[in-house]
N, C-alpha and C. Protein backbone atom coordinates (compact mmCIF):
# COMPACT_ATOMS: atom_id res chain seq x y z
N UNK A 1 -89.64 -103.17 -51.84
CA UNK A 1 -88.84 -102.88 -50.66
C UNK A 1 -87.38 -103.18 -50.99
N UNK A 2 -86.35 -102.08 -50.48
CA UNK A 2 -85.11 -102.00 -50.94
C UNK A 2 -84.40 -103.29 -49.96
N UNK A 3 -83.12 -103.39 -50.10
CA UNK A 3 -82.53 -104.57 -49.57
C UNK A 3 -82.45 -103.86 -47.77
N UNK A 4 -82.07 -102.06 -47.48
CA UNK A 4 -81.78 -101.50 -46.64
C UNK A 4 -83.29 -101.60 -45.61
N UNK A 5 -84.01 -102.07 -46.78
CA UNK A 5 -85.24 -101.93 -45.52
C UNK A 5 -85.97 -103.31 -45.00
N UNK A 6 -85.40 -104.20 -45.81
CA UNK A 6 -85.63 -105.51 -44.72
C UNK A 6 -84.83 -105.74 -44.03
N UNK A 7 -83.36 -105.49 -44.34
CA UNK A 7 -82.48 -105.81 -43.35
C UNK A 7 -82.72 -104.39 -41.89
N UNK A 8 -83.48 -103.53 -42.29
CA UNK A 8 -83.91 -102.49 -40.77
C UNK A 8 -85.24 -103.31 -40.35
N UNK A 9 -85.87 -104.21 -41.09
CA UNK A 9 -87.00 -104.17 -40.71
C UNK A 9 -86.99 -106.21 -40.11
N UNK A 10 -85.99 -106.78 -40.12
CA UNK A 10 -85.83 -108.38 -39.92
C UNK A 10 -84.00 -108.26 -39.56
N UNK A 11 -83.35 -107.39 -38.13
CA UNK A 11 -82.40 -107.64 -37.87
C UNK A 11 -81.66 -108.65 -37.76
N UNK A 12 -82.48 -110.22 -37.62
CA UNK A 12 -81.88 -111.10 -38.22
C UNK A 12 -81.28 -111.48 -39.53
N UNK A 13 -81.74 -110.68 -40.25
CA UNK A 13 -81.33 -110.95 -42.01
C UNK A 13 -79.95 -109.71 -41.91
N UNK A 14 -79.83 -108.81 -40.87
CA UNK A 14 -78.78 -108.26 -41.15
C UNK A 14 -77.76 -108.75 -40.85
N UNK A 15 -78.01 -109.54 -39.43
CA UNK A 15 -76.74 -110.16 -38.38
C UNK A 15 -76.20 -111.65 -39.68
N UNK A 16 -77.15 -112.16 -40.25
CA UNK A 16 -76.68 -112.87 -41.12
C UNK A 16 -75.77 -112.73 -41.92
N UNK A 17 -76.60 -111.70 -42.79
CA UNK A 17 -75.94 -111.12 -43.97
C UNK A 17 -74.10 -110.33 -43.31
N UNK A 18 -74.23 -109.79 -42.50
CA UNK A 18 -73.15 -109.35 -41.63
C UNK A 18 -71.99 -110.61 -41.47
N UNK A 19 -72.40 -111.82 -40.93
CA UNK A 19 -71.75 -112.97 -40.48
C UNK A 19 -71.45 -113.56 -42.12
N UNK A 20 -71.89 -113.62 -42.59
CA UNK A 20 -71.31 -114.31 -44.11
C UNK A 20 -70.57 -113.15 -44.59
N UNK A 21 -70.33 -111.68 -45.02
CA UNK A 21 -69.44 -110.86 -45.31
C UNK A 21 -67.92 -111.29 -44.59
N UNK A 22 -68.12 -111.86 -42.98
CA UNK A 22 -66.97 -111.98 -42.33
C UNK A 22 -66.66 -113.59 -42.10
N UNK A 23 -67.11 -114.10 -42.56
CA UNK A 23 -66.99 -115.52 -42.84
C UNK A 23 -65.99 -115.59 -44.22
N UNK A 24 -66.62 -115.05 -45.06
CA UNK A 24 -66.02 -114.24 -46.66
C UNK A 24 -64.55 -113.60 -45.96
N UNK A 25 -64.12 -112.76 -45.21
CA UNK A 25 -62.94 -112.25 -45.11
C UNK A 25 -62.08 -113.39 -44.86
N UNK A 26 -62.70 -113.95 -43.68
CA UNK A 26 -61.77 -114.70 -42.92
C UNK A 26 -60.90 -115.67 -44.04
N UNK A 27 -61.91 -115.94 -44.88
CA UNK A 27 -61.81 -117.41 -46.06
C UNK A 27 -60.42 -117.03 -46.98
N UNK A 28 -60.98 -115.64 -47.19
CA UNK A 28 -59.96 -115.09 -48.36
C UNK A 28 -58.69 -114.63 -47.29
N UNK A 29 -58.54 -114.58 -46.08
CA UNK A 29 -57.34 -113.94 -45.37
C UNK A 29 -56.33 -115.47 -45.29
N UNK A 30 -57.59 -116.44 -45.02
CA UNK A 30 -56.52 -117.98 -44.44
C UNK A 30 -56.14 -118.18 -45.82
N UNK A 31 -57.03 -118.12 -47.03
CA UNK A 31 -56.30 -118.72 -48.11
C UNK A 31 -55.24 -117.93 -48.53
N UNK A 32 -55.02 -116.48 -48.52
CA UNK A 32 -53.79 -116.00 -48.79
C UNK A 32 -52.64 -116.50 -48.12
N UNK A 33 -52.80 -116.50 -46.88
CA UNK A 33 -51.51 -116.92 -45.95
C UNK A 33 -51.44 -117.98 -46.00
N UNK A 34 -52.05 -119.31 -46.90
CA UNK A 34 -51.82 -120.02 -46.31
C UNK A 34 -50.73 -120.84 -47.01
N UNK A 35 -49.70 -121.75 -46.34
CA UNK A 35 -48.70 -122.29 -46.21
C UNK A 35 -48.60 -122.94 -48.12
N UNK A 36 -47.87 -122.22 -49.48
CA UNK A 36 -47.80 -122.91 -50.75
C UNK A 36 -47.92 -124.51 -50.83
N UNK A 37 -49.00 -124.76 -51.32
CA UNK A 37 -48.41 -126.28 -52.02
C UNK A 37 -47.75 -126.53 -52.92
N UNK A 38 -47.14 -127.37 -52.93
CA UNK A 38 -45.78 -127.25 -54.32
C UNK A 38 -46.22 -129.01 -54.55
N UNK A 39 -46.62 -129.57 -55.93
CA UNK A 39 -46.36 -130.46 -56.85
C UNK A 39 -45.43 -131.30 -56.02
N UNK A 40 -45.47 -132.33 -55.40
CA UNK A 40 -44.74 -133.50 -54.93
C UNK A 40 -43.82 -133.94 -55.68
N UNK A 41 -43.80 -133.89 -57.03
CA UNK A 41 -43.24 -134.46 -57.95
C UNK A 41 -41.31 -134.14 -57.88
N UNK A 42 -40.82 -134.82 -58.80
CA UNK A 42 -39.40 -134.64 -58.60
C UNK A 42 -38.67 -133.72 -59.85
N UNK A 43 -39.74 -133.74 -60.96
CA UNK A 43 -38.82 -133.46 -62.22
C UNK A 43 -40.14 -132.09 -62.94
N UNK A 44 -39.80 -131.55 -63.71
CA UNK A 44 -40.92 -130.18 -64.28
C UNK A 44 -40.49 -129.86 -65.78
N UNK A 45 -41.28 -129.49 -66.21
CA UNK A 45 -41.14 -128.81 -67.45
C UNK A 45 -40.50 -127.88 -67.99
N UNK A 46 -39.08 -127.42 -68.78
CA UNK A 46 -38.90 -125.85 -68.85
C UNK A 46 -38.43 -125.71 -70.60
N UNK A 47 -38.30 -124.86 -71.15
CA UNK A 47 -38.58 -124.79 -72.31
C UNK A 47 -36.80 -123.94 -72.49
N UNK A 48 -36.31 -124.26 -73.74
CA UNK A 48 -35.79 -123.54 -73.99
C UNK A 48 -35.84 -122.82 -75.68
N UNK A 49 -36.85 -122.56 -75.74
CA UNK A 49 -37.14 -122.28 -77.12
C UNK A 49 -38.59 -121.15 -77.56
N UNK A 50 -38.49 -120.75 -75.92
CA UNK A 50 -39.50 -119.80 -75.73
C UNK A 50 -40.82 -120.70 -76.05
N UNK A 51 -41.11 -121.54 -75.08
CA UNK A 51 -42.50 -122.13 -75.38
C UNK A 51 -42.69 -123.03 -76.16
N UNK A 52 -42.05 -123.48 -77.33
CA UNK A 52 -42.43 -123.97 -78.55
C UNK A 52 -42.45 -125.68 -78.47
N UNK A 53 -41.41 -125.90 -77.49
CA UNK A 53 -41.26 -127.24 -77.20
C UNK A 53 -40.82 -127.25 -75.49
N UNK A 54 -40.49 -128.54 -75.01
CA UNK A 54 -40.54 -128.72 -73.89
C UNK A 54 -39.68 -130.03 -73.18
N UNK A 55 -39.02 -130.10 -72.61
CA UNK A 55 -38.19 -131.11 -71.79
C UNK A 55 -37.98 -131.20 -70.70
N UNK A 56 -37.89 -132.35 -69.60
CA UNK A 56 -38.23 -132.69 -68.57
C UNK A 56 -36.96 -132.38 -68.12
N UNK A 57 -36.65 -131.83 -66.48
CA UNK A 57 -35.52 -132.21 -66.04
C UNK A 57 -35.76 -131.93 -64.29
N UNK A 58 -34.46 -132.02 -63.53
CA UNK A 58 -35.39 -131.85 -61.71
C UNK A 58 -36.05 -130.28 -61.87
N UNK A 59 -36.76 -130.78 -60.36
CA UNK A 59 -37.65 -129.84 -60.44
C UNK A 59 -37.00 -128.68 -59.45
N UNK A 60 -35.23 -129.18 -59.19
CA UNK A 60 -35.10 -128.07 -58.45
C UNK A 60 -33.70 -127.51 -58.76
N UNK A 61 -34.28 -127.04 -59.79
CA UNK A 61 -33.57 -125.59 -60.75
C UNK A 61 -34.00 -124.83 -60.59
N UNK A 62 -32.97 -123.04 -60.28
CA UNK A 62 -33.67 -121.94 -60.20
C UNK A 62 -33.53 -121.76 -61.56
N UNK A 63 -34.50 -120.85 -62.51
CA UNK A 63 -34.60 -120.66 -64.02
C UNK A 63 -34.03 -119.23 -63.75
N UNK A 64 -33.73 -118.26 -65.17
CA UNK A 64 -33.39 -119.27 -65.85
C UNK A 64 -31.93 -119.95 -65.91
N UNK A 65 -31.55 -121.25 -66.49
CA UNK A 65 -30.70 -121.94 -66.60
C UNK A 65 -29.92 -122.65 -67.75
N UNK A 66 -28.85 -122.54 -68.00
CA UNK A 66 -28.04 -122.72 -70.02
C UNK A 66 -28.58 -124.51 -70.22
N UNK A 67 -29.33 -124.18 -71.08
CA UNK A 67 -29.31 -125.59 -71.69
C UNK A 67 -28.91 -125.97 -73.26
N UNK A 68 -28.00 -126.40 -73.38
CA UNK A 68 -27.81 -126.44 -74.72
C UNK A 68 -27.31 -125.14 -75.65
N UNK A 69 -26.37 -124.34 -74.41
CA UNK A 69 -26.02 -123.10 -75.01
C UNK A 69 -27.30 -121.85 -75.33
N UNK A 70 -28.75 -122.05 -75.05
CA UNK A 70 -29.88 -121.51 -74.36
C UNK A 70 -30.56 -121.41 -73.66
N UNK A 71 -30.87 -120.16 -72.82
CA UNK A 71 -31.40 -120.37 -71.43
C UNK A 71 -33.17 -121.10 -71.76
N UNK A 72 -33.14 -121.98 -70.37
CA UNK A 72 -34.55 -122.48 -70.35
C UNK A 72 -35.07 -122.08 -69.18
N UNK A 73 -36.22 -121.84 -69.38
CA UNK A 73 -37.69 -121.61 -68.12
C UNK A 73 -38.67 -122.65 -67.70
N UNK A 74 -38.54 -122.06 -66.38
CA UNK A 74 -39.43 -123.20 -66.12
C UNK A 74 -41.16 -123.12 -67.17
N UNK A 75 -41.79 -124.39 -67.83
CA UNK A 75 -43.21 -124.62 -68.84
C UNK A 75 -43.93 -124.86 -68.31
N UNK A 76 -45.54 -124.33 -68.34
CA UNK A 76 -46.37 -124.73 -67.57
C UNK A 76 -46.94 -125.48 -68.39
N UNK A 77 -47.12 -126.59 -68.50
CA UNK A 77 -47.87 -127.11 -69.84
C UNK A 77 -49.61 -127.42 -69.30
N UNK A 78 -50.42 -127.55 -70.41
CA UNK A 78 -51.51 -128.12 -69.90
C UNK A 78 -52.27 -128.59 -71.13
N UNK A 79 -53.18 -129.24 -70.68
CA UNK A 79 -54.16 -130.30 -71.89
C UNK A 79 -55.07 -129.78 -71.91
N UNK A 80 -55.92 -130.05 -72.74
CA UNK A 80 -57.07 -129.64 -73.20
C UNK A 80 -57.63 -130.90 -74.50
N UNK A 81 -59.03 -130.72 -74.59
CA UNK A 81 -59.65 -131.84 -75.28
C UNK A 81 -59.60 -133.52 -74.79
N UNK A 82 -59.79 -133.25 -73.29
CA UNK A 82 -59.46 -134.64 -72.68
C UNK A 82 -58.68 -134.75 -72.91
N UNK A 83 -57.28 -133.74 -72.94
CA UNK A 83 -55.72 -134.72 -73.05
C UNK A 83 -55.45 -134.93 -74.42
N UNK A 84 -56.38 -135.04 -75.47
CA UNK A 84 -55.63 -134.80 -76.44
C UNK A 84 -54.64 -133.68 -77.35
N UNK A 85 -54.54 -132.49 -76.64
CA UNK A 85 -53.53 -131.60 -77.15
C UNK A 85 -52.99 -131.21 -75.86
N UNK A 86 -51.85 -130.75 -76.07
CA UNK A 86 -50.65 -130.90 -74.84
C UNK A 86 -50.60 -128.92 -75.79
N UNK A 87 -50.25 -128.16 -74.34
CA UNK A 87 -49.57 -126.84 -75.21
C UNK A 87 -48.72 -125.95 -73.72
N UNK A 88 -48.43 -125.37 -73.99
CA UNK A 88 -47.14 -124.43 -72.96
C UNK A 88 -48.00 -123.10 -72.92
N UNK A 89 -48.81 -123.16 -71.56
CA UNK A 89 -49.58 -122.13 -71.26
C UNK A 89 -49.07 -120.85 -70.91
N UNK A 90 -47.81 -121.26 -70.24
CA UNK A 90 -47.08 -119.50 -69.77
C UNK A 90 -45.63 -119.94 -69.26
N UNK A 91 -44.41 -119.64 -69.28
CA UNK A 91 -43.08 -119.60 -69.12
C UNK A 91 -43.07 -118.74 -67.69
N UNK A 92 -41.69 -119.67 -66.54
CA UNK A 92 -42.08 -119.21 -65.66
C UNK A 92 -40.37 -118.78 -65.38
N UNK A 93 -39.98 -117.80 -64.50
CA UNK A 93 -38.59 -117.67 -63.86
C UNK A 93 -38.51 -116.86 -62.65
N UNK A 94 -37.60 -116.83 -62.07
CA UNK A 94 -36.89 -116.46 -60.93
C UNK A 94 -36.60 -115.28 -61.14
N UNK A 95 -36.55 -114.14 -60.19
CA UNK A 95 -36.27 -112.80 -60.33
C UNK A 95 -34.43 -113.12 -60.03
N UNK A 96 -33.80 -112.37 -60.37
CA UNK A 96 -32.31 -112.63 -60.24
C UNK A 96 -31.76 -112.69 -59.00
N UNK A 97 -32.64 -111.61 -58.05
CA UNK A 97 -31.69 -111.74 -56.53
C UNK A 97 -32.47 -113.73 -55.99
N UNK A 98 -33.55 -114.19 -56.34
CA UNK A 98 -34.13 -115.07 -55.58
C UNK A 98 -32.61 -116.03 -56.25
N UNK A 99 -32.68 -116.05 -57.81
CA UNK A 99 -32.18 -117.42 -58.65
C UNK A 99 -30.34 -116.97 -58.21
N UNK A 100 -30.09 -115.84 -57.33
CA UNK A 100 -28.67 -116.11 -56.51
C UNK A 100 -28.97 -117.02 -55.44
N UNK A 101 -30.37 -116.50 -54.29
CA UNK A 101 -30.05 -117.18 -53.45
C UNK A 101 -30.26 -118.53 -53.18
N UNK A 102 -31.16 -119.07 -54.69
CA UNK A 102 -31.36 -120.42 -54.92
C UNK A 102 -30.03 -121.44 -55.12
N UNK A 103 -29.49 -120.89 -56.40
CA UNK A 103 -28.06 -121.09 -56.65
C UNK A 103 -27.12 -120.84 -55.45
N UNK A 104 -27.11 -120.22 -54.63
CA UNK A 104 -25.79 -120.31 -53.40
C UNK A 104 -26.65 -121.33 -52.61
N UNK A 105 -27.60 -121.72 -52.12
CA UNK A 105 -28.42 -122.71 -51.16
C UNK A 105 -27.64 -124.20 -52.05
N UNK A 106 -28.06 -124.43 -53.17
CA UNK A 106 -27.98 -125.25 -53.91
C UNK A 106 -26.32 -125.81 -53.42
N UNK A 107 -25.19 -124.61 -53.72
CA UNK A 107 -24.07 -125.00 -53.83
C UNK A 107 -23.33 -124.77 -52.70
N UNK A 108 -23.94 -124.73 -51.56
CA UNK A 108 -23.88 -125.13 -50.14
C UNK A 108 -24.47 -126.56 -49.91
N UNK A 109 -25.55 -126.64 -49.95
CA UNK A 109 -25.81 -128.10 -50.00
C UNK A 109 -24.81 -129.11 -50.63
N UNK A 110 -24.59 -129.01 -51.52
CA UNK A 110 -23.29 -129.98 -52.43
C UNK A 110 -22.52 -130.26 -51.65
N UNK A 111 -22.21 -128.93 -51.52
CA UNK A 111 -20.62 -129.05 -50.55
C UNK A 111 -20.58 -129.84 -49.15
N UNK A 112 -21.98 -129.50 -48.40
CA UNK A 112 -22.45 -130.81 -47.36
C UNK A 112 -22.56 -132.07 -47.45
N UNK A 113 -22.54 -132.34 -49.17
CA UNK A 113 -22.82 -133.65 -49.58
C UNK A 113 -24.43 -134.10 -49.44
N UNK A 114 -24.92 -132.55 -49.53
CA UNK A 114 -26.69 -132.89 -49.41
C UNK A 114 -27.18 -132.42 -51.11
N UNK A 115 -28.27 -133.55 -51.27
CA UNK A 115 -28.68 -133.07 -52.35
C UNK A 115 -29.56 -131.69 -52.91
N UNK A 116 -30.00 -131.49 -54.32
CA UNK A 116 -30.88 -129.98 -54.10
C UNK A 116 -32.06 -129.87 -53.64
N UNK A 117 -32.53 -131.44 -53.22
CA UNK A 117 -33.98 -131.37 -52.86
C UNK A 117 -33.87 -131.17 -51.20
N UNK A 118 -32.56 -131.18 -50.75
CA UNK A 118 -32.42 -130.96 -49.32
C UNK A 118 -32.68 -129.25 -49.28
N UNK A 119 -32.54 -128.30 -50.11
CA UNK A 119 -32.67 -126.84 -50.20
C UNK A 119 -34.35 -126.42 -50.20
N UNK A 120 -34.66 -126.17 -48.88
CA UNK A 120 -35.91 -125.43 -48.64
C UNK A 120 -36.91 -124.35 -49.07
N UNK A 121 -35.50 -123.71 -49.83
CA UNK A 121 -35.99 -122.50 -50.68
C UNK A 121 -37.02 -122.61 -51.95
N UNK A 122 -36.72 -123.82 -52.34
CA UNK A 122 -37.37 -124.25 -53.38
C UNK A 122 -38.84 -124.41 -53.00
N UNK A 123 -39.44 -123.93 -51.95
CA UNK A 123 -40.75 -124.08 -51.31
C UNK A 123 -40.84 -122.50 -51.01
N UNK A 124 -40.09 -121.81 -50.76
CA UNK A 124 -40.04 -120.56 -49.86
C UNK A 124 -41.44 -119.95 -50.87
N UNK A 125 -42.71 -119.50 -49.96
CA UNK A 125 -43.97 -119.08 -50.63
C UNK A 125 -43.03 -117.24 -51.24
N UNK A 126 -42.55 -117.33 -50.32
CA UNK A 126 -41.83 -115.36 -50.75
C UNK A 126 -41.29 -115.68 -52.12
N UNK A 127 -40.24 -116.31 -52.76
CA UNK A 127 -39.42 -117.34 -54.13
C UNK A 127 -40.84 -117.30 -54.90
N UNK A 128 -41.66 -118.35 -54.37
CA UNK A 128 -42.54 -118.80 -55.64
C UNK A 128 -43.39 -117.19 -55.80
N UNK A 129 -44.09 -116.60 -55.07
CA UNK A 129 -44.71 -115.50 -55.26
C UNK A 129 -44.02 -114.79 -56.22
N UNK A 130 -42.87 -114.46 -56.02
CA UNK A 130 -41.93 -113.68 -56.65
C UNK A 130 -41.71 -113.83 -58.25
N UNK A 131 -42.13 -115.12 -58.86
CA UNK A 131 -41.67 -115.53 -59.66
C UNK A 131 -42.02 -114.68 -61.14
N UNK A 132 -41.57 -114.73 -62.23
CA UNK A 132 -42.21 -113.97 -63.28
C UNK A 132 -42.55 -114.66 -64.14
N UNK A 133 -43.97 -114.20 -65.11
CA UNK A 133 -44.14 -115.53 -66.07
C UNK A 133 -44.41 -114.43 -67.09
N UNK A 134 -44.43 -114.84 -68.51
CA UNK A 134 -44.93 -114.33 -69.76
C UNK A 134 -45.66 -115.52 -70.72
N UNK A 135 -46.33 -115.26 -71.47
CA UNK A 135 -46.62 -116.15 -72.40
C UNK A 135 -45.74 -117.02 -73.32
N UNK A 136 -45.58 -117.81 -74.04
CA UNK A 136 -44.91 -118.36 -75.01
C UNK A 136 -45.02 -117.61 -75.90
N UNK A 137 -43.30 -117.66 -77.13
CA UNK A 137 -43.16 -116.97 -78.49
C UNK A 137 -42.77 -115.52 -78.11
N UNK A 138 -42.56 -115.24 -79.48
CA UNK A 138 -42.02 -113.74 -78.87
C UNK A 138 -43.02 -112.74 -79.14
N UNK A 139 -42.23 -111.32 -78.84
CA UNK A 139 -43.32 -109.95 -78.43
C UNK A 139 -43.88 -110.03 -77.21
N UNK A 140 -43.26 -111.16 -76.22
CA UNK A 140 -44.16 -111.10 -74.45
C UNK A 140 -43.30 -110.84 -73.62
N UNK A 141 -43.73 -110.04 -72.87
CA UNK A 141 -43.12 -109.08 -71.50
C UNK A 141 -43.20 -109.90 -70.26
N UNK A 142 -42.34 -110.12 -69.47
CA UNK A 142 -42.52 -110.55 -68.12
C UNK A 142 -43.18 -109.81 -67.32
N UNK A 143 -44.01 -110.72 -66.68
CA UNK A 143 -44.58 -109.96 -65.40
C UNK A 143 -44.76 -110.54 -63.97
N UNK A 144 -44.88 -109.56 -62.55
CA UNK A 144 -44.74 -110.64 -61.70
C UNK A 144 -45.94 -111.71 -62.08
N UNK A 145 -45.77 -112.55 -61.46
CA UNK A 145 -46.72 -113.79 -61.53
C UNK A 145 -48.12 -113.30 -60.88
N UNK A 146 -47.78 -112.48 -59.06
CA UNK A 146 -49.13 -112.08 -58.45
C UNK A 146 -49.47 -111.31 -59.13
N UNK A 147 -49.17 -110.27 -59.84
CA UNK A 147 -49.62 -109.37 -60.23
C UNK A 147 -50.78 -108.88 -61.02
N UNK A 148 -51.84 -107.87 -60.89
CA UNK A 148 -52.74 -107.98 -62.30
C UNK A 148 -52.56 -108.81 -63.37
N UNK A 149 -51.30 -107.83 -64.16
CA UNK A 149 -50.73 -108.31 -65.02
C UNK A 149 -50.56 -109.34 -65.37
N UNK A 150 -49.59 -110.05 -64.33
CA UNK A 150 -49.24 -111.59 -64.37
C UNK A 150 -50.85 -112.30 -64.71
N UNK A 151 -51.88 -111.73 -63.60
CA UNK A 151 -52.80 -112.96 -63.77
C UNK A 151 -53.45 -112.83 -64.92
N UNK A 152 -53.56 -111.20 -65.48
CA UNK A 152 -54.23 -111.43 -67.03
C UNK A 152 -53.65 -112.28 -68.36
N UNK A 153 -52.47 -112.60 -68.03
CA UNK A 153 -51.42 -113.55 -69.00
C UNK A 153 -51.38 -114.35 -69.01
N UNK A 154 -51.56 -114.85 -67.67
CA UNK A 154 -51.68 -117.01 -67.81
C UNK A 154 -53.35 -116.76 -67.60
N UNK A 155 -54.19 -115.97 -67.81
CA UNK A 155 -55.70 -116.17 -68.42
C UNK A 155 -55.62 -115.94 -69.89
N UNK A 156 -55.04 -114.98 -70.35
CA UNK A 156 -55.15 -114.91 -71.72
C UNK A 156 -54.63 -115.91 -72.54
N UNK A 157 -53.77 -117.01 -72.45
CA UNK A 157 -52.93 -118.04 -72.42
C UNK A 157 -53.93 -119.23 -72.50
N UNK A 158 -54.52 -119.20 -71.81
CA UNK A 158 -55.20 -120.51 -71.43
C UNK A 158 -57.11 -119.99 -71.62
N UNK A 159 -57.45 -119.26 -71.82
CA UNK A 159 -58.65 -118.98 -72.43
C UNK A 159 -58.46 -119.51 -73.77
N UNK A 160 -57.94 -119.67 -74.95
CA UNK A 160 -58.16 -120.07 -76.05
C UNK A 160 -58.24 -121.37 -76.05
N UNK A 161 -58.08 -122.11 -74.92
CA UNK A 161 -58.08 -123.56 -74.71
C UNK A 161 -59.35 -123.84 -73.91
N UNK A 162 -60.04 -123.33 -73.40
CA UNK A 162 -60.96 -123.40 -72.24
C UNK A 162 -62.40 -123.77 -72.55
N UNK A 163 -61.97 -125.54 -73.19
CA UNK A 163 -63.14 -126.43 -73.71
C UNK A 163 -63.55 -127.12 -72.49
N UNK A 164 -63.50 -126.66 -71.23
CA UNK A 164 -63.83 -127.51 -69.85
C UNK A 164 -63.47 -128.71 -69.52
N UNK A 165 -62.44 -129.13 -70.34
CA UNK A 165 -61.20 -130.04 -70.24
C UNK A 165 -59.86 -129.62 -69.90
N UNK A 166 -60.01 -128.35 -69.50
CA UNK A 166 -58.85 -128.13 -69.12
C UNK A 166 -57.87 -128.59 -67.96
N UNK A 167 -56.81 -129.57 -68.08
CA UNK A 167 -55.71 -129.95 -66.93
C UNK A 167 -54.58 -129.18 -67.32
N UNK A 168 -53.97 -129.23 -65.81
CA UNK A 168 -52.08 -129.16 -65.95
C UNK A 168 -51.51 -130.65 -66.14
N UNK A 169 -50.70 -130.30 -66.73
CA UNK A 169 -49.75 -131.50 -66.69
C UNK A 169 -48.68 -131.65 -66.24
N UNK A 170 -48.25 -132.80 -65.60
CA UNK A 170 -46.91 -132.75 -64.39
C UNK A 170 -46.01 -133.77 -65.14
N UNK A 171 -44.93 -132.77 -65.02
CA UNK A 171 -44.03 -134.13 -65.67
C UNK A 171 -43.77 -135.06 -64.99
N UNK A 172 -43.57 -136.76 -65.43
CA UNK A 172 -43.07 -137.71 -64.63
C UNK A 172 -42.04 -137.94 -65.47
């Protein structure tokens, strides 16, 4: 007996099966909308060497940004082997109109004598969505972050690591 004919033949198994499909929407509609969590933390990872290495600084820089006479991105770093290898899973930045309106928020705040963590934007879910990441090293293309794309890149990135020890790591 096909699945179409118990659920005609035990309308309870349909109204079920019906109620978990829309239980299922609802789940995936609240988790889209729902309000970004952003890392509590104060300081983040960004690379200026395309991935290869990594240095701490605040966490509220729009990327990218001159460090050392080269621009740096924000690093996603993460561990693997219980923490014993540290590596730069995917490079992250700001589309240019967001990293203006980060940078003018920023240098309005100053001028109030408020600091950058007083700038809200740095949460704005529209900003972080927006953001573009590529892999570390060269020959890698930016892509949005939501995107297919984006998500096949920080999987392809982090699959060669994926000994079921896998963490992020947050800078302190």
């Amino acid at each position: 007996m096909g699945i179409r004919e118990k659920i005609n033949n035990k309308k309870s198994l349909g109204t079920a099966f019906a109620l978990a499909l829309l239980l299922a929407a609802v789940g995936v509609l609240a988790y889209s909308n729902w309000p970004q969590h952003r890392f509590a933390g104060k300081t983040a990872f960004y690379s200026d060497d395309d991935g290869q290495t990594w240095f701490i600084d605040t966490v509220y820089k729009s990327t990218p940004f001159d460090h050392n006479g080269k621009q740096a991105y924000r690093a996603m770093i993460y561990s693997c082997e219980n923490g014993k290898t540290k590596f730069c899973a995917y490079l992250m930045r700001d589309k240019p109109e967001d990293k203006k309106r980060l940078d003018d928020a920023v240098a309005q705040a100053a001028q109030q004598g408020n600091s950058p963590s007083s700038v809200t934007l740095f949460e704005d879910k529209g900003i972080i969505d927006n953001m573009e990441i590529k892999q570390p090293g060269p020959g890698h293309d930016w892509f949005p972050s939501m995107s297919p794309k984006g998500v096949d890149e920080i999987n392809a990135s982090l699959a060669p690591h994926a000994d079921g020890t896998l963490d992020i790591v947050y800078a302190e």
